[in-house]
N, C-alpha and C. Protein backbone atom coordinates (compact mmCIF):
# COMPACT_ATOMS: atom_id res chain seq x y z
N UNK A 1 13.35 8.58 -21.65
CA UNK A 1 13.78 8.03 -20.39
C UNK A 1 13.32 6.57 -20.34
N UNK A 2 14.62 5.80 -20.22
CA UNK A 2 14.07 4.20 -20.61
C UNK A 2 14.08 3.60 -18.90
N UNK A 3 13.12 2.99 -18.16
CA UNK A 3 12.78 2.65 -17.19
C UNK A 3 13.70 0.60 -17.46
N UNK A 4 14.36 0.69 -16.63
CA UNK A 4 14.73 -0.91 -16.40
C UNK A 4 14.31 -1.38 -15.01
N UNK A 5 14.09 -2.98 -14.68
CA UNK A 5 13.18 -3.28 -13.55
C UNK A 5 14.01 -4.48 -13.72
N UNK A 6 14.84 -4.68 -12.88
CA UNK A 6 15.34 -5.76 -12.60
C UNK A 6 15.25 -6.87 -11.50
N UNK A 7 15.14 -8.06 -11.88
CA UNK A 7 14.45 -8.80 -11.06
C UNK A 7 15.50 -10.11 -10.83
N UNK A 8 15.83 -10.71 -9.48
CA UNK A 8 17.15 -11.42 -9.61
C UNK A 8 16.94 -12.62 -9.89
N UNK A 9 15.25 -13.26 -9.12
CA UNK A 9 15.09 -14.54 -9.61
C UNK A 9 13.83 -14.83 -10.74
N UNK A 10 13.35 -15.68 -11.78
CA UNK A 10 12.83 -15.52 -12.51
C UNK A 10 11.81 -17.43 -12.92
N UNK A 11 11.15 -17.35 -13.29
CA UNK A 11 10.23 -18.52 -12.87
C UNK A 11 10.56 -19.13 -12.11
N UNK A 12 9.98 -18.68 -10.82
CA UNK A 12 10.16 -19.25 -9.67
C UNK A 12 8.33 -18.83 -8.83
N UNK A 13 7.63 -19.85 -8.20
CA UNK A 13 6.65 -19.21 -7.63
C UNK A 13 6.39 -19.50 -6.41
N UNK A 14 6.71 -18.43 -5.65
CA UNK A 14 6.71 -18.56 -4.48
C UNK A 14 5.76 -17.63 -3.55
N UNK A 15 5.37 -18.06 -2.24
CA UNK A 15 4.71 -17.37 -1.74
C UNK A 15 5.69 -16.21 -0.85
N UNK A 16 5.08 -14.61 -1.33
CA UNK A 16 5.55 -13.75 -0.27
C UNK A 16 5.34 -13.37 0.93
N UNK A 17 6.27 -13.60 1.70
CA UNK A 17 5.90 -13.68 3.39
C UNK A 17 6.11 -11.75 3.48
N UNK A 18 6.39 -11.61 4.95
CA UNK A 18 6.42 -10.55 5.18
C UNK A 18 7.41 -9.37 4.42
N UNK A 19 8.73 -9.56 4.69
CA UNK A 19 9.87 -8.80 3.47
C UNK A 19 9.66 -8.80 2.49
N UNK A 20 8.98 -9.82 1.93
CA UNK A 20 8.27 -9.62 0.53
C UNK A 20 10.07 -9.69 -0.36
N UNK A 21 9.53 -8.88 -2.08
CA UNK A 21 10.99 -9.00 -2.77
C UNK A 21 11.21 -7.70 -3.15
N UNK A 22 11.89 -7.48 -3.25
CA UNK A 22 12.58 -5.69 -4.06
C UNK A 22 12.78 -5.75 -5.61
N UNK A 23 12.27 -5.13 -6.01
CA UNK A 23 12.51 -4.85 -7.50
C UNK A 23 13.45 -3.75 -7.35
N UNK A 24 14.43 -3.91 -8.08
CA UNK A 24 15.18 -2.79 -8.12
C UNK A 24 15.02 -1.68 -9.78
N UNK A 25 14.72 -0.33 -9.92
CA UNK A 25 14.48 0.22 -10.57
C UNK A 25 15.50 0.98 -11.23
N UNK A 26 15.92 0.84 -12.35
CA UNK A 26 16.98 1.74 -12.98
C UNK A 26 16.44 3.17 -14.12
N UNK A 27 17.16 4.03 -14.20
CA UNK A 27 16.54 4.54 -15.79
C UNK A 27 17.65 5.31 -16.43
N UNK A 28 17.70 4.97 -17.44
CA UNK A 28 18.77 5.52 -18.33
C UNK A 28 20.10 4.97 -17.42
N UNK A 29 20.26 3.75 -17.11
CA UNK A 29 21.38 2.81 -16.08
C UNK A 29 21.80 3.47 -14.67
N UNK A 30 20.94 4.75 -14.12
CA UNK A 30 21.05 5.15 -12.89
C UNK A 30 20.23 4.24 -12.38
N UNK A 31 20.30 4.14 -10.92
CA UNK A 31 19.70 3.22 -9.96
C UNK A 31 18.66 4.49 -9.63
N UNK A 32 17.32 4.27 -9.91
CA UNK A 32 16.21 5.28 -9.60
C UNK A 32 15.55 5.05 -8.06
N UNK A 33 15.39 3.62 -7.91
CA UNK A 33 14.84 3.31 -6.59
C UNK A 33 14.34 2.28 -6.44
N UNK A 34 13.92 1.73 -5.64
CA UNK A 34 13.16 -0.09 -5.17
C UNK A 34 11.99 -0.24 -5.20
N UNK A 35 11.23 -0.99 -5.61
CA UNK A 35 9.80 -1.44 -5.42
C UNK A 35 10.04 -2.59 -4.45
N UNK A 36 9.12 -2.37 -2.93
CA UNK A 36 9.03 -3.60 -2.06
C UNK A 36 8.03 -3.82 -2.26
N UNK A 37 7.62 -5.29 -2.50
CA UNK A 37 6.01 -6.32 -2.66
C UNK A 37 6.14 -7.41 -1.87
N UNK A 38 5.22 -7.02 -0.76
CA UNK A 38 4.90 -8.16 0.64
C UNK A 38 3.89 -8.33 0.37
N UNK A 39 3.49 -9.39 0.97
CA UNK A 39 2.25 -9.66 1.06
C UNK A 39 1.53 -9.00 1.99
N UNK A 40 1.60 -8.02 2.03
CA UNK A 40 0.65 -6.67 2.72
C UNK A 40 0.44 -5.21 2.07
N UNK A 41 1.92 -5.23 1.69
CA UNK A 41 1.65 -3.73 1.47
C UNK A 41 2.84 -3.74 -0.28
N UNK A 42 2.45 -2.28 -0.45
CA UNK A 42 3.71 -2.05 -1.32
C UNK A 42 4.74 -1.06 -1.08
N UNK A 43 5.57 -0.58 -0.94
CA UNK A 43 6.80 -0.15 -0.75
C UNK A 43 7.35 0.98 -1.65
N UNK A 44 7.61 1.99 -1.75
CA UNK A 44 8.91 2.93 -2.82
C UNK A 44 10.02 2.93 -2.48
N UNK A 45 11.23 3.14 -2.06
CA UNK A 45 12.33 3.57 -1.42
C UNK A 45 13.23 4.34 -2.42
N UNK A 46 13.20 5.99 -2.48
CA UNK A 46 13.86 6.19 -3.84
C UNK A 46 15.23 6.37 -3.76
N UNK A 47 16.01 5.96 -4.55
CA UNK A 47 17.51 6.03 -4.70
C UNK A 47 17.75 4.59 -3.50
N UNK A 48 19.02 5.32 -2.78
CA UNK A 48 19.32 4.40 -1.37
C UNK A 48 18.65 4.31 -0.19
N UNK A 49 17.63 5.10 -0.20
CA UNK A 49 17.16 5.49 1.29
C UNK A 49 16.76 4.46 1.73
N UNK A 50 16.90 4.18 3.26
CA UNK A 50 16.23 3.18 3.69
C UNK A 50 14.99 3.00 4.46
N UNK A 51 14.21 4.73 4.19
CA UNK A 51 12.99 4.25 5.02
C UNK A 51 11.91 4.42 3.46
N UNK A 52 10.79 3.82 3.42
CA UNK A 52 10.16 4.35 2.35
C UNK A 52 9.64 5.55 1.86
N UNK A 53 9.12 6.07 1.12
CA UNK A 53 8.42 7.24 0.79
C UNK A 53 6.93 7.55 0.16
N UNK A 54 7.17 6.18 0.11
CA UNK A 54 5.60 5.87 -0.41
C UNK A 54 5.46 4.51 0.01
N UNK A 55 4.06 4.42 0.47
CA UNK A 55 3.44 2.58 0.94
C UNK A 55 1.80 2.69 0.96
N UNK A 56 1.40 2.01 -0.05
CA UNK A 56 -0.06 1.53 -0.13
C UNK A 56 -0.17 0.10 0.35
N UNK A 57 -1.26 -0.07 1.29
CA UNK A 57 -1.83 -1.94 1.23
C UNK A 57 -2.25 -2.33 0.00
N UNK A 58 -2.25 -3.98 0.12
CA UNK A 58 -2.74 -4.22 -1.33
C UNK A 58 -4.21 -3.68 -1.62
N UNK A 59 -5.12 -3.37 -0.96
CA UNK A 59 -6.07 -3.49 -1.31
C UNK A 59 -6.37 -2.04 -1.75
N UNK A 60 -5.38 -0.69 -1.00
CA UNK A 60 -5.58 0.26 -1.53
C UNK A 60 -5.08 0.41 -3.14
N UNK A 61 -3.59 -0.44 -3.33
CA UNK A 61 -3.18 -0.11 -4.66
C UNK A 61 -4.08 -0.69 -5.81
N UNK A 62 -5.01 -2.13 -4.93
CA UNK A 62 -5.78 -2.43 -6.25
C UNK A 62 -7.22 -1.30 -6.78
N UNK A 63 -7.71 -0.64 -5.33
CA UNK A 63 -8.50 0.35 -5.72
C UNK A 63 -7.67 1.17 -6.59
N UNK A 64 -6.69 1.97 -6.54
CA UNK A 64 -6.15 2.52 -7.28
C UNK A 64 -6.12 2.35 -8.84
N UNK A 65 -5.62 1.16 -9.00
CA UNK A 65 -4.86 0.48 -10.04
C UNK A 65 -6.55 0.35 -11.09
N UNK A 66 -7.55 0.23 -10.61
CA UNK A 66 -9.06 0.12 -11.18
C UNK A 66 -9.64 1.08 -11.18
N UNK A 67 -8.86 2.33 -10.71
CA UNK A 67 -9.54 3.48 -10.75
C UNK A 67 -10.73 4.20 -10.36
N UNK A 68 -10.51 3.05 -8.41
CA UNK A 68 -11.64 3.64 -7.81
C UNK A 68 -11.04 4.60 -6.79
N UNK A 69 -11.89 5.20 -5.76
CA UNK A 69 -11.24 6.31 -4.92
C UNK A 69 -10.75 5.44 -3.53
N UNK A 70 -9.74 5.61 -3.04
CA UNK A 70 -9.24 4.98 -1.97
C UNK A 70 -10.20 4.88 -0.81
């Protein structure tokens, strides 16, 4: 299962305000779901849906991501 992450703009550095940007997630060329990254929180939305299903703050995903306990 090959994961694609498509991203529309590319060296560009900008600061993320609230909406932040969507990564859009493919796999095997189905549309799997969105990654939202604000500058607060992070986002899932799987497939089309439009409310999320998953949302960590940054500070929980960086505990996470270091493998401490939330």
């Amino acid at each position: 299962m090959a994961n694609q992450v498509l991203v529309d703009q590319l060296n560009v550095t900008m600061e993320l305000k609230n909406s932040g940007v969507m990564l859009r997630v493919n796999t095997n060329g189905r549309l799997k779901g969105y990654l939202q990254i604000s500058k607060g929180k992070l986002r899932w939305f799987r497939g089309r849906e439009q409310s999320p299903v998953g949302e960590f703050t940054l500070d929980e995903f960086i505990r996470m991501a270091e493998g401490q306990n939330r």
